[in-house]
N, C-alpha and C. Protein backbone atom coordinates (compact mmCIF):
# COMPACT_ATOMS: atom_id res chain seq x y z
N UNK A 1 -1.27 -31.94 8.14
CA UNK A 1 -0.50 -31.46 7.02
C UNK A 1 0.92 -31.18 7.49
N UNK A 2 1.64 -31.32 6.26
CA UNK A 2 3.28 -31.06 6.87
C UNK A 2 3.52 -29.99 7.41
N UNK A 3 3.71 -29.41 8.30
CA UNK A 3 4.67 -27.86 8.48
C UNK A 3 5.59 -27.01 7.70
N UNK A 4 6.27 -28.00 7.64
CA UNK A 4 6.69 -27.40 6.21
C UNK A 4 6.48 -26.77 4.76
N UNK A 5 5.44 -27.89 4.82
CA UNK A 5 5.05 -27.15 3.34
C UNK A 5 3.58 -26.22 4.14
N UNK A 6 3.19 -26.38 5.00
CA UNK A 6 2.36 -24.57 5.39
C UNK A 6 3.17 -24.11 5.80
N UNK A 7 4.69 -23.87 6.20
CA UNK A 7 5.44 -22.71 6.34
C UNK A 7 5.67 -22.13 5.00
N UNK A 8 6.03 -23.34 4.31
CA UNK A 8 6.36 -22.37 2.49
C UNK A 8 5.48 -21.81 1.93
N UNK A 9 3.95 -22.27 1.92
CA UNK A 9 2.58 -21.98 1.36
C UNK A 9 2.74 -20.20 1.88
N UNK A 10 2.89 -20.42 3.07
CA UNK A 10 2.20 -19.34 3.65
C UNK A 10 3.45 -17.92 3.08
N UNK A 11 4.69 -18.36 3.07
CA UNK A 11 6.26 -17.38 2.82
C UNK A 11 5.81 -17.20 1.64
N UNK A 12 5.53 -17.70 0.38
CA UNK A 12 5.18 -17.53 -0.93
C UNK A 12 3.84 -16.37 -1.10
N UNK A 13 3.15 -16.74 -0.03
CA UNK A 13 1.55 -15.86 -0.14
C UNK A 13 2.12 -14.83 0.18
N UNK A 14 2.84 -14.31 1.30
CA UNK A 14 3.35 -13.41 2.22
C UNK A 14 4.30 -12.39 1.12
N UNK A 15 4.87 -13.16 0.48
CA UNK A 15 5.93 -12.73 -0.79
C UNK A 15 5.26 -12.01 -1.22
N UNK A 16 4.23 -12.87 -2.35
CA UNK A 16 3.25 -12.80 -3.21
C UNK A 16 2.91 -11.10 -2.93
N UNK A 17 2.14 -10.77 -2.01
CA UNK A 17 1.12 -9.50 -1.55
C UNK A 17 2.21 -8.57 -1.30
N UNK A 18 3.01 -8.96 -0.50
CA UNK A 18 4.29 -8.02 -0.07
C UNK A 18 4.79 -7.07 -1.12
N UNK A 19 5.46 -8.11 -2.41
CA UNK A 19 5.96 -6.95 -3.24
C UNK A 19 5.01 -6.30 -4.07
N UNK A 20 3.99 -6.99 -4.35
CA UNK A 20 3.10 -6.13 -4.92
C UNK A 20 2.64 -5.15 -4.06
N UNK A 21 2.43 -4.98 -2.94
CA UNK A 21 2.03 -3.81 -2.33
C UNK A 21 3.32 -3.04 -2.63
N UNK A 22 4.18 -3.28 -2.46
CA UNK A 22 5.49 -2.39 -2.17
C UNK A 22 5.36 -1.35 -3.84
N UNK A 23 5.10 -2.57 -4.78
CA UNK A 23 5.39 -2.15 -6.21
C UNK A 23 3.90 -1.15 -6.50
N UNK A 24 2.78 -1.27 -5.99
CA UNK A 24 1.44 -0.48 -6.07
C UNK A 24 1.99 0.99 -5.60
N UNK A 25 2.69 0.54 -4.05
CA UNK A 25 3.29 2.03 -3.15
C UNK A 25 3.76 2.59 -3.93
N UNK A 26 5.02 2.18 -4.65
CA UNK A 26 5.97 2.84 -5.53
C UNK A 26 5.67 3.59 -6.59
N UNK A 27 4.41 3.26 -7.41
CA UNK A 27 3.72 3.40 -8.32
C UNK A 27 2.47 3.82 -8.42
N UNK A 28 1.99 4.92 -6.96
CA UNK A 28 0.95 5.03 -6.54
C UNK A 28 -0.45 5.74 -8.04
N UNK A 29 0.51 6.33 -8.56
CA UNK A 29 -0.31 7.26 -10.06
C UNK A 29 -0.93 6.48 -10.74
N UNK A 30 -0.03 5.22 -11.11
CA UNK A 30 -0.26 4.63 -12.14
C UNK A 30 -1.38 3.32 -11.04
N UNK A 31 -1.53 3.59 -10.31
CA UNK A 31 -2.36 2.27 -9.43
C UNK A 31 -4.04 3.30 -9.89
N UNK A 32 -3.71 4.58 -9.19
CA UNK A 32 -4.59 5.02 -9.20
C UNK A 32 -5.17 5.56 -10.41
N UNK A 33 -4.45 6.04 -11.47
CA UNK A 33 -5.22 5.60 -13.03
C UNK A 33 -5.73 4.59 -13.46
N UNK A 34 -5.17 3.30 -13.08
CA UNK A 34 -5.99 2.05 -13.43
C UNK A 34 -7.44 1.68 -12.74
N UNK A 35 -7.18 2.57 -11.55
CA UNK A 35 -8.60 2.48 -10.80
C UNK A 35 -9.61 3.42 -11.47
N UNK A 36 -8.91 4.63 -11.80
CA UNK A 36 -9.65 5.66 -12.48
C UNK A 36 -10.40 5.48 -13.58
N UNK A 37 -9.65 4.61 -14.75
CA UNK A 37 -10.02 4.21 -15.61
C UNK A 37 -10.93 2.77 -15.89
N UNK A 38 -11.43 2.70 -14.42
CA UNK A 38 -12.54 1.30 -14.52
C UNK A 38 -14.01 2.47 -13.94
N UNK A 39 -13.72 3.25 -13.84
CA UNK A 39 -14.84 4.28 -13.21
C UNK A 39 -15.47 4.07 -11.91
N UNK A 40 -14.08 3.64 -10.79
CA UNK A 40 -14.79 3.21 -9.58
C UNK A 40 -14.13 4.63 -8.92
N UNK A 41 -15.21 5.25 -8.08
CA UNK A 41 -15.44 6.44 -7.10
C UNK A 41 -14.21 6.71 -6.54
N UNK A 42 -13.72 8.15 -5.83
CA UNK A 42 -12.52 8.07 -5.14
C UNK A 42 -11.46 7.50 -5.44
N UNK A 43 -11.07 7.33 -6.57
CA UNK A 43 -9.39 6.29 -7.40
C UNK A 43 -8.37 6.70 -5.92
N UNK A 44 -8.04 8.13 -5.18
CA UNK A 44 -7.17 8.21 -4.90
C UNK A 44 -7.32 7.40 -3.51
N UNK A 45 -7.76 7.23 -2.99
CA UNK A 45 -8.87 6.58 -1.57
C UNK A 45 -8.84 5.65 -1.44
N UNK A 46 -9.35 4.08 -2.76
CA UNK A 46 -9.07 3.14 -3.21
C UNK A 46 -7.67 2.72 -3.57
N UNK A 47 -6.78 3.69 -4.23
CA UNK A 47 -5.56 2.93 -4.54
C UNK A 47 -4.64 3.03 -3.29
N UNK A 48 -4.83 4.13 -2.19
CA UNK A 48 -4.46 4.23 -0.81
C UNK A 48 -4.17 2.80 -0.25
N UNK A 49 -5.67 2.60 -0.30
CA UNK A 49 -6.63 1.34 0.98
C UNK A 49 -5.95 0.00 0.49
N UNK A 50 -6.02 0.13 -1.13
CA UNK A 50 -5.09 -1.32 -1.91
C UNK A 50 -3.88 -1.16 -1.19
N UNK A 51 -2.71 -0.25 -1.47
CA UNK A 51 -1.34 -1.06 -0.80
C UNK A 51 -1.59 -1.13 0.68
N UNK A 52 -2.01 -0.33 1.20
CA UNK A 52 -2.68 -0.29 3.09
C UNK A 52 -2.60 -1.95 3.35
N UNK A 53 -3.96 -2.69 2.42
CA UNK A 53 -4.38 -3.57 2.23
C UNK A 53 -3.35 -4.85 2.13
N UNK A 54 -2.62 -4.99 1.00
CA UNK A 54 -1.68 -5.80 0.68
C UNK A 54 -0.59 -5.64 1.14
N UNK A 55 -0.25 -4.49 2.15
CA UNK A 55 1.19 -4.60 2.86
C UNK A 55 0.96 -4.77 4.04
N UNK A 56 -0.51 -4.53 5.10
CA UNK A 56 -0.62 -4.93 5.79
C UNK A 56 -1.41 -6.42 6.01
N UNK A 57 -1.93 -7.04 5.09
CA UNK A 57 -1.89 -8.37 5.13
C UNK A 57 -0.87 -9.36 5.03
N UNK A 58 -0.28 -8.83 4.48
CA UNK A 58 1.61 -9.60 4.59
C UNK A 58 1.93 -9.60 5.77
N UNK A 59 1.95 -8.38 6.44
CA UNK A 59 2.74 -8.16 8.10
C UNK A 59 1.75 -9.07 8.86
N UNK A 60 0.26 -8.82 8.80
CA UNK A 60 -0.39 -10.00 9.71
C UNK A 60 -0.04 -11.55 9.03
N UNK A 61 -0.08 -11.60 8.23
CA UNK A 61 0.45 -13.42 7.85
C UNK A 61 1.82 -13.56 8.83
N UNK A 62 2.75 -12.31 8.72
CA UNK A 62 4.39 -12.58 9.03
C UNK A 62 4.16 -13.05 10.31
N UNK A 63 3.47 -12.15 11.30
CA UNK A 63 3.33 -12.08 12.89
C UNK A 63 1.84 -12.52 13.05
N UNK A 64 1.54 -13.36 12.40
CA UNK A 64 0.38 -14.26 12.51
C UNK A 64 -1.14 -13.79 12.97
């Protein structure tokens, strides 16, 4: 496969998770009401582990 286009695949995914974690962080209340309001256990614990999750899967894609 080209390199190129798995360098872009991968910058787009990396994007992708990045600002949404950033935008979950920012918005931690409203992450964790939406969790609240599906009736899954611990909302505050879960919406933690989500940006944890999606900002540190970005940094491992970045530094491989």
């Amino acid at each position: 496969m080209n390199p190129a286009a798995m360098t872009l695949g991968r910058f787009l995914l990396v994007l992708f998770f990045l600002i949404e974690g950033a935008n979950r962080a920012m918005d931690l209340s409203g992450t964790t009401s939406v969790i609240a309001s599906k009736g899954l256990p611990q909302p505050h614990v879960l919406a933690a582990l989500t940006v944890l999750v999606e900002i540190g899967a970005s940094l491992l894609l970045i530094f491989n």
